[in-house]
C-alpha atoms as a PDB file:
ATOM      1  CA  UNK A   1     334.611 199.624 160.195  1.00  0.00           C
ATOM      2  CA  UNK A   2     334.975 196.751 157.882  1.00  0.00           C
ATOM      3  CA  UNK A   3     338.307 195.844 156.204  1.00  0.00           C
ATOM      4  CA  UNK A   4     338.704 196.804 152.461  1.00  0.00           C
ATOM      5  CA  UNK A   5     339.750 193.459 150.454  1.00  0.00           C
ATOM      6  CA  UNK A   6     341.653 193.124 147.383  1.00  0.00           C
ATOM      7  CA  UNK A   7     340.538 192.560 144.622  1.00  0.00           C
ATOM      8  CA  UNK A   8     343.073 190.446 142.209  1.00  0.00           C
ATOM      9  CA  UNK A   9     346.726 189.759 142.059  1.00  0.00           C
ATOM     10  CA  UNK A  10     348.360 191.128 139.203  1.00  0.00           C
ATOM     11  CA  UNK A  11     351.733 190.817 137.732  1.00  0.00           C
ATOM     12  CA  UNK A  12     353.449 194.078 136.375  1.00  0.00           C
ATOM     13  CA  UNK A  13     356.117 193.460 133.833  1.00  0.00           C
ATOM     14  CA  UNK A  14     357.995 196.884 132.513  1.00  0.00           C
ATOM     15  CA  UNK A  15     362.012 197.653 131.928  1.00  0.00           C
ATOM     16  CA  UNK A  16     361.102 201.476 132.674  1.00  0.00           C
ATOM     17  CA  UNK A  17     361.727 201.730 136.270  1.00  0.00           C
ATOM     18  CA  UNK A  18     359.374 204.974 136.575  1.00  0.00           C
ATOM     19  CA  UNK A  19     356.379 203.292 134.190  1.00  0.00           C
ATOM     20  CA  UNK A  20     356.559 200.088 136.846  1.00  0.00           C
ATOM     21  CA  UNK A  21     356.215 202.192 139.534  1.00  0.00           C
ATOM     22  CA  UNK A  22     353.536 204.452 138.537  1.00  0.00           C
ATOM     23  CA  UNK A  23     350.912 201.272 137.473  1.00  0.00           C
ATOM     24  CA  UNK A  24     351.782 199.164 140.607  1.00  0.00           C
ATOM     25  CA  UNK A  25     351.252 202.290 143.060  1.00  0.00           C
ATOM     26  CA  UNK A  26     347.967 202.887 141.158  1.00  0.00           C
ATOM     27  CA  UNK A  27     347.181 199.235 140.998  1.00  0.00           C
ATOM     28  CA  UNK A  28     347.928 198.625 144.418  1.00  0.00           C
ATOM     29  CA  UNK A  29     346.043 202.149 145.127  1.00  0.00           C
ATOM     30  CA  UNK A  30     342.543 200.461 143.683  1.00  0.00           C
ATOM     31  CA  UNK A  31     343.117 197.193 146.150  1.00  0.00           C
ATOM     32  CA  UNK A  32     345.216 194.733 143.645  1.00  0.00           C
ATOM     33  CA  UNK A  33     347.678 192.842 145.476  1.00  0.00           C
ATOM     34  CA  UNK A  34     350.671 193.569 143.024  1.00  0.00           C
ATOM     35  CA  UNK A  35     354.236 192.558 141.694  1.00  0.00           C
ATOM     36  CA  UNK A  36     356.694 193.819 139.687  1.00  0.00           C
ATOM     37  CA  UNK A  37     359.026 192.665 137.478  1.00  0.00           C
ATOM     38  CA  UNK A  38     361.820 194.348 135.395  1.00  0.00           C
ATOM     39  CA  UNK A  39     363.135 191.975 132.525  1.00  0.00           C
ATOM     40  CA  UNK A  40     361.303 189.858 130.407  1.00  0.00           C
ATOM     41  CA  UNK A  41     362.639 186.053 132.131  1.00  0.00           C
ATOM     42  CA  UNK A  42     361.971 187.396 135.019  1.00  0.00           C
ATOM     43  CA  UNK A  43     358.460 188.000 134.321  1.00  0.00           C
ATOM     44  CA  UNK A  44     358.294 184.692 132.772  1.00  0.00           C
ATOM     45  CA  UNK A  45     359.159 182.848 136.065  1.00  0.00           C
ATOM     46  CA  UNK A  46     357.273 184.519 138.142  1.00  0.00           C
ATOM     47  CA  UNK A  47     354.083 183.986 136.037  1.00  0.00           C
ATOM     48  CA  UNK A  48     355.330 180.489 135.601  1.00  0.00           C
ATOM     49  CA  UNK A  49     355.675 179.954 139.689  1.00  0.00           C
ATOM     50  CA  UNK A  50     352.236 181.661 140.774  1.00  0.00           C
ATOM     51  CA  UNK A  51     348.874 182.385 139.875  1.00  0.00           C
ATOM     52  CA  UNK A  52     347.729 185.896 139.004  1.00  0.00           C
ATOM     53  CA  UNK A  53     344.629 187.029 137.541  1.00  0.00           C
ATOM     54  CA  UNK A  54     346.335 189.389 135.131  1.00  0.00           C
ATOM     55  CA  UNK A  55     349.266 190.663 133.879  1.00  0.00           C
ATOM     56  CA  UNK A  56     350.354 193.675 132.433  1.00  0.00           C
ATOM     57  CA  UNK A  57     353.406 193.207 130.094  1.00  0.00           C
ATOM     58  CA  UNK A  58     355.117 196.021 127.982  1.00  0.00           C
ATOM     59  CA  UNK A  59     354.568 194.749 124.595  1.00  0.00           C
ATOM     60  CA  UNK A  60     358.093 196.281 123.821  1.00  0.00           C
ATOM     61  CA  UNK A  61     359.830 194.377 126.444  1.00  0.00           C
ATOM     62  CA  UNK A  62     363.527 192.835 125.641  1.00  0.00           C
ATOM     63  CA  UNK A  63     364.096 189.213 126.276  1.00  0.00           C
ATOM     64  CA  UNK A  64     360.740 188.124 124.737  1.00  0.00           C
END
């Protein structure tokens, strides 16, 4: 049986703990390679330190 690949690398950035969660398990769930990230400089240096092909931000975020 052949190997499912991923399909992306995405970067989740949310303050709400439960909304994080929820899109990286689905995210993850549909073969994205995905990480999280809770604050709004900590997003920014981790999209500043890797490549990702998207990234989901809250647009309501603190800190940005």
């Amino acid at each position: 049986m052949r190997e499912a690949q991923q399909t992306g690398h995405i970067l989740v950035v949310d303050d709400d703990a439960g909304v994080q969660t929820l899109l990286c398990a689905e995210l993850a769930r549909a073969r994205y390679c995905v990480e999280g990230a809770n604050t709004g400089p900590q997003g920014l240096a981790m999209a500043a330190s890797h490549f990702y092909d998207a990234l989901v931000v809250d647009q309501m975020l603190p800190g940005l």
